[in-house]
Protein backbone atom coordinates (compact mmCIF):
# COMPACT_ATOMS: atom_id res chain seq x y z
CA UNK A 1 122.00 76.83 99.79
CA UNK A 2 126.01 76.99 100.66
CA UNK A 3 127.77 79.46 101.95
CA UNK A 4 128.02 82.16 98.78
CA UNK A 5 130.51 85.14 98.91
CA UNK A 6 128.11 88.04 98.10
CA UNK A 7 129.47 91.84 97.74
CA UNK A 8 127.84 93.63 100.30
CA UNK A 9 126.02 96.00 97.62
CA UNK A 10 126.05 96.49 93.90
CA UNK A 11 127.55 99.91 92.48
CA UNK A 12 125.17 101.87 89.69
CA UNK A 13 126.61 103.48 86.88
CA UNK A 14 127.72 106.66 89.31
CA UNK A 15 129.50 104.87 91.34
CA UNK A 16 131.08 102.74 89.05
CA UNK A 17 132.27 105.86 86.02
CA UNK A 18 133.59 107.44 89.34
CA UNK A 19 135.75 104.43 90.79
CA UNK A 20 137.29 104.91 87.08
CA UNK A 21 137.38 108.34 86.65
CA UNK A 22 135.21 108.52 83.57
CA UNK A 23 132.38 110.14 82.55
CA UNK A 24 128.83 107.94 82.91
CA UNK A 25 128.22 108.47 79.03
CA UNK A 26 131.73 106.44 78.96
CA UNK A 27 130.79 103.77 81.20
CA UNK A 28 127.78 103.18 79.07
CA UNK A 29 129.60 103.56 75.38
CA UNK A 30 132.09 100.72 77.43
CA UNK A 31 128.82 98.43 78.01
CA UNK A 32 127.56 98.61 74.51
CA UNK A 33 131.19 98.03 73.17
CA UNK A 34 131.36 94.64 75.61
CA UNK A 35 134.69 96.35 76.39
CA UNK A 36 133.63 97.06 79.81
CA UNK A 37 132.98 95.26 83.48
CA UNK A 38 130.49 92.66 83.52
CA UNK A 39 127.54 93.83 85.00
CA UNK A 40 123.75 92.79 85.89
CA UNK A 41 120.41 94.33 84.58
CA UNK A 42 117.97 94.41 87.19
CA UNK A 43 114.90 96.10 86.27
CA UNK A 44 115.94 99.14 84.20
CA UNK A 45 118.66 99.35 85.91
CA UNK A 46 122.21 98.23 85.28
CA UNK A 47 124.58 97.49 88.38
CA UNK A 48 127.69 96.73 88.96
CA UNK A 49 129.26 93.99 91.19
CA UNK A 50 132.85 95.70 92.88
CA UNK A 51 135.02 92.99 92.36
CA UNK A 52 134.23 92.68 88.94
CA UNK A 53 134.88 96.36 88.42
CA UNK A 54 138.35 95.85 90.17
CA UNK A 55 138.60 92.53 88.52
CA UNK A 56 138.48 94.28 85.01
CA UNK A 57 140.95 97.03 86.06
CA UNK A 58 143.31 95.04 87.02
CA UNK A 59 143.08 93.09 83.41
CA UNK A 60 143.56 96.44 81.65
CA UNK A 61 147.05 96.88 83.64
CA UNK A 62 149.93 96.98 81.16
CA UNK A 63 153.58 95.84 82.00
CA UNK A 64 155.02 93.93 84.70
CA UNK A 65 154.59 96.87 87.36
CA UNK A 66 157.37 97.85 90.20
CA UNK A 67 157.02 95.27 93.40
């Protein structure tokens, strides 16, 4: 296999509501919405890759932004 960028872990639904500042019950209402980062069921669990979480705050900026 090549060379594949790989996060060094995947974030669980803690980690990930509290990067955001949300509450986990929001994180999941986000996931059933599809409004939400991607993420990856493994088991029963859902996790979260953190540069798709950044990846989808950065799409929710609004406006230009100051340089």
């Amino acid at each position: 296999m090549g060379n594949v960028d790989l996060p060094e872990r995947l974030w669980d639904h803690e980690e990930t509501a509290a990067f955001y500042g949300v509450s986990v019950w929001t994180l999941h209402k986000w996931n059933s919405e599809g409004t939400g980062p991607r993420s990856y069921k493994i088991g029963r669990h859902r996790k979260y890759d953190p540069r798709d979480v950044s990846a989808h705050l950065e799409s929710r900026a609004s406006g230009q932004g100051v340089a």
